[in-house]
N, C-alpha and C. Protein backbone atom coordinates (compact mmCIF):
# COMPACT_ATOMS: atom_id res chain seq x y z
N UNK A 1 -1.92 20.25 -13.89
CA UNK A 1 -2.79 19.21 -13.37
C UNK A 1 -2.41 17.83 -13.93
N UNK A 2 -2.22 17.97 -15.21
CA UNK A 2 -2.13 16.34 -15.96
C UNK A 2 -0.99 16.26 -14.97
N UNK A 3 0.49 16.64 -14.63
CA UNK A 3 1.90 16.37 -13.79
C UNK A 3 1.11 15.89 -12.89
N UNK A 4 0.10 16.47 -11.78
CA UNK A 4 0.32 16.06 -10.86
C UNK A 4 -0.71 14.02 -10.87
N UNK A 5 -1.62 14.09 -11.92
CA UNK A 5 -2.05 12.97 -11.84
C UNK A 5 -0.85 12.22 -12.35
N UNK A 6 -0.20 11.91 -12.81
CA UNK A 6 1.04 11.01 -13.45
C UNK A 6 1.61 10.89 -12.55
N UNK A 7 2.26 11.69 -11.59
CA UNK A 7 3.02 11.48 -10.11
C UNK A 7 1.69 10.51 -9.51
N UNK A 8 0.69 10.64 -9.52
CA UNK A 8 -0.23 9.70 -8.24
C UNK A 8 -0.49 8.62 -9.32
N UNK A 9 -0.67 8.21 -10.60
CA UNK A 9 -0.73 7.03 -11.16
C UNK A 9 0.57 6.09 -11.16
N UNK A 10 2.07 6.94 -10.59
CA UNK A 10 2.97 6.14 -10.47
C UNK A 10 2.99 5.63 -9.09
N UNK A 11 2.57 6.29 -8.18
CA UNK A 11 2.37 5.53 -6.62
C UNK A 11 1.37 5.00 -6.33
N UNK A 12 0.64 4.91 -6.99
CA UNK A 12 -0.86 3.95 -7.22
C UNK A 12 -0.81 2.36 -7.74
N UNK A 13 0.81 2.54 -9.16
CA UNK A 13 0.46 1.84 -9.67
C UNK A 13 0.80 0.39 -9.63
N UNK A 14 1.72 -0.19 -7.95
CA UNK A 14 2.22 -1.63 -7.69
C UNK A 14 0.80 -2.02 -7.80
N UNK A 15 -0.24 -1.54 -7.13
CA UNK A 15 -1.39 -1.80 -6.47
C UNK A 15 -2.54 -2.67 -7.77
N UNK A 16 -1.89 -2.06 -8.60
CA UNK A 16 -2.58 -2.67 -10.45
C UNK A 16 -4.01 -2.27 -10.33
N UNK A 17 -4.27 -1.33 -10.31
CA UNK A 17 -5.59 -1.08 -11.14
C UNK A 17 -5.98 0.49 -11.57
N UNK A 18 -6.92 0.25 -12.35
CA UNK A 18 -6.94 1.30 -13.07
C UNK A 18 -7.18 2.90 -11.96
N UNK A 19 -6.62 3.93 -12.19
CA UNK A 19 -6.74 5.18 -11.69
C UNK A 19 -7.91 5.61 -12.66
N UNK A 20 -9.13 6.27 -11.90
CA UNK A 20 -10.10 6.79 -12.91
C UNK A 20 -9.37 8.43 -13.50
N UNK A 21 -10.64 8.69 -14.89
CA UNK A 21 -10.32 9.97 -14.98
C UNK A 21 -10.62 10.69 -14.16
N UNK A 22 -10.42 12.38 -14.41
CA UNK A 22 -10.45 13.57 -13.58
C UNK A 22 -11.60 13.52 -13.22
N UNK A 23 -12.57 13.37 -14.05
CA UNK A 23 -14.32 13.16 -14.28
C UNK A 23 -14.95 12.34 -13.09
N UNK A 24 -14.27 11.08 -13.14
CA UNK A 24 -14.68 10.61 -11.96
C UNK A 24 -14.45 10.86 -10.71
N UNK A 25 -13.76 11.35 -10.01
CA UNK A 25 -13.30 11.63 -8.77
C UNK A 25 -14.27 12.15 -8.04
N UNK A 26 -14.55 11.69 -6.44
CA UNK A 26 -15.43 11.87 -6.10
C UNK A 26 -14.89 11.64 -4.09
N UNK A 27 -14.76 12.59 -3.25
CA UNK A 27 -14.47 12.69 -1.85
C UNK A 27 -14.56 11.10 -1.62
N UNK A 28 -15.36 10.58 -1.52
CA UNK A 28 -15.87 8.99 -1.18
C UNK A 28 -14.48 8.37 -1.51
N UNK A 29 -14.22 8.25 -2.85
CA UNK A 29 -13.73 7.99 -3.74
C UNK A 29 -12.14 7.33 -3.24
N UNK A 30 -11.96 9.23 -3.16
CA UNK A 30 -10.85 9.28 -2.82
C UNK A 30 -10.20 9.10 -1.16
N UNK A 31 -11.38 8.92 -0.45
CA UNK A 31 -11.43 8.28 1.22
C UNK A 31 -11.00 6.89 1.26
N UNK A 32 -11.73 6.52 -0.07
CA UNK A 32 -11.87 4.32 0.24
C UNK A 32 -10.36 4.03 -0.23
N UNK A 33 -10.21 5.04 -1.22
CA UNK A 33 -8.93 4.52 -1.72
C UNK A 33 -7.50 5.13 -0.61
N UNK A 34 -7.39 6.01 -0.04
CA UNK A 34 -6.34 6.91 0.82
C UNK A 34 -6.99 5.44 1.89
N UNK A 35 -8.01 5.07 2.59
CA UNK A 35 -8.20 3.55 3.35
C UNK A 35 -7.39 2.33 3.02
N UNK A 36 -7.81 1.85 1.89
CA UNK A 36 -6.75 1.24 1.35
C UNK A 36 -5.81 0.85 1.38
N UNK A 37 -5.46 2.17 0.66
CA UNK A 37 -3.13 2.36 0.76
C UNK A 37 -3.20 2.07 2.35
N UNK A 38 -3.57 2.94 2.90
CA UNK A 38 -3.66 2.45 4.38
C UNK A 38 -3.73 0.85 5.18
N UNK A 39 -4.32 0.46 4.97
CA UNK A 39 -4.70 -0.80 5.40
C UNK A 39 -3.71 -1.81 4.32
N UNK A 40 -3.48 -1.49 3.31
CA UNK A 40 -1.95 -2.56 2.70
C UNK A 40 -1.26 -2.07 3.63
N UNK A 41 -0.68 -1.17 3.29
CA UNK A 41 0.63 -0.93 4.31
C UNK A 41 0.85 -1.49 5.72
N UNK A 42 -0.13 -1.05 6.16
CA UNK A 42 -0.06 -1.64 7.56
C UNK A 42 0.02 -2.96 7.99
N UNK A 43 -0.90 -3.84 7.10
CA UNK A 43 -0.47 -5.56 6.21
C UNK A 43 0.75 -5.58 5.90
N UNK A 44 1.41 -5.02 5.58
CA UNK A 44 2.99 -5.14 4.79
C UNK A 44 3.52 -4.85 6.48
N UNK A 45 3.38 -3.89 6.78
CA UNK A 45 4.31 -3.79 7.99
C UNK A 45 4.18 -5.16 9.07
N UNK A 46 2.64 -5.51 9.50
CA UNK A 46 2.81 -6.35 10.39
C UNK A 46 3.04 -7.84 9.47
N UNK A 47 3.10 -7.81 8.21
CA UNK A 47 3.86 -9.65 8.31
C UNK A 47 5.26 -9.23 8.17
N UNK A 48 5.85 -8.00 8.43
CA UNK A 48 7.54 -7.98 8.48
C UNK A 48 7.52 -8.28 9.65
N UNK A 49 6.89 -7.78 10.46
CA UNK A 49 7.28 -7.97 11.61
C UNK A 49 6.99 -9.54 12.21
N UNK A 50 5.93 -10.28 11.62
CA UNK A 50 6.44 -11.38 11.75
C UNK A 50 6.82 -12.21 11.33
N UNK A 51 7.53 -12.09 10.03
CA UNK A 51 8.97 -12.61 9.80
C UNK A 51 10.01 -12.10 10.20
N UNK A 52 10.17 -10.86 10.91
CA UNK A 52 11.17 -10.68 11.94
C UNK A 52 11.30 -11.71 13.22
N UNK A 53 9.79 -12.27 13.56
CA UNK A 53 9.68 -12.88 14.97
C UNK A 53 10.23 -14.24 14.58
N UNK A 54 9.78 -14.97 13.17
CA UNK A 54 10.12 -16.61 12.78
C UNK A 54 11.64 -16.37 12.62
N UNK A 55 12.66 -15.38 12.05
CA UNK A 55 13.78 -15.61 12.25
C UNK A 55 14.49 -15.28 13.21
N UNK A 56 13.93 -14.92 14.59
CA UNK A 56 15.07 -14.44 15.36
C UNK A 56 14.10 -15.73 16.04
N UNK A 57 13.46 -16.19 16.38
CA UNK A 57 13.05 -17.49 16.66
C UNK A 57 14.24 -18.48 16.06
N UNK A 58 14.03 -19.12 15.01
CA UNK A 58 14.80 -19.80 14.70
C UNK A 58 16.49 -19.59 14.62
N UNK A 59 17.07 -18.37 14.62
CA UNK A 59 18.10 -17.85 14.92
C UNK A 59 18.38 -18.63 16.27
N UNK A 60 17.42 -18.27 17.43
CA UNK A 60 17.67 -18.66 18.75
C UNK A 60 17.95 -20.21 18.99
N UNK A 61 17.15 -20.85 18.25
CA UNK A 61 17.33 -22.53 18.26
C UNK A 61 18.07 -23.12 17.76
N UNK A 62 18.61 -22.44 16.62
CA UNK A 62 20.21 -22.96 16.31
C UNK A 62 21.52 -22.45 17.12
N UNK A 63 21.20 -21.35 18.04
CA UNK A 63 22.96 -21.20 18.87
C UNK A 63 21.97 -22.01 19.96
């Protein structure tokens, strides 16, 4: 058990904040946070994508 929390405090941990103990864990808990990761990511994906759009924009106006 301790292995497998150390594997999820290292993919938790760009995010900076504290992982509770075992004690705390609670379905809710672990919903808002699996939301979360969710909803960054998906933030991360759509401003790539539009900084994909400002440089092939500007790509286009210089040829």
């Amino acid at each position: 058990m301790q292995q497998n929390n150390s594997a999820i405090k290292h993919l938790i941990k760009p995010f900076s904040f504290e992982f509770p103990q075992l004690e705390q864990f609670s379905p809710l808990f672990l919903n808002n946070l699996n939301q979360d990761y969710i909803i960054t990511n998906l933030q991360f994906i759509m401003s790539l994508y539009s900084l994909r759009d400002i440089i092939w924009t500007i790509t286009q106006e210089l040829c």
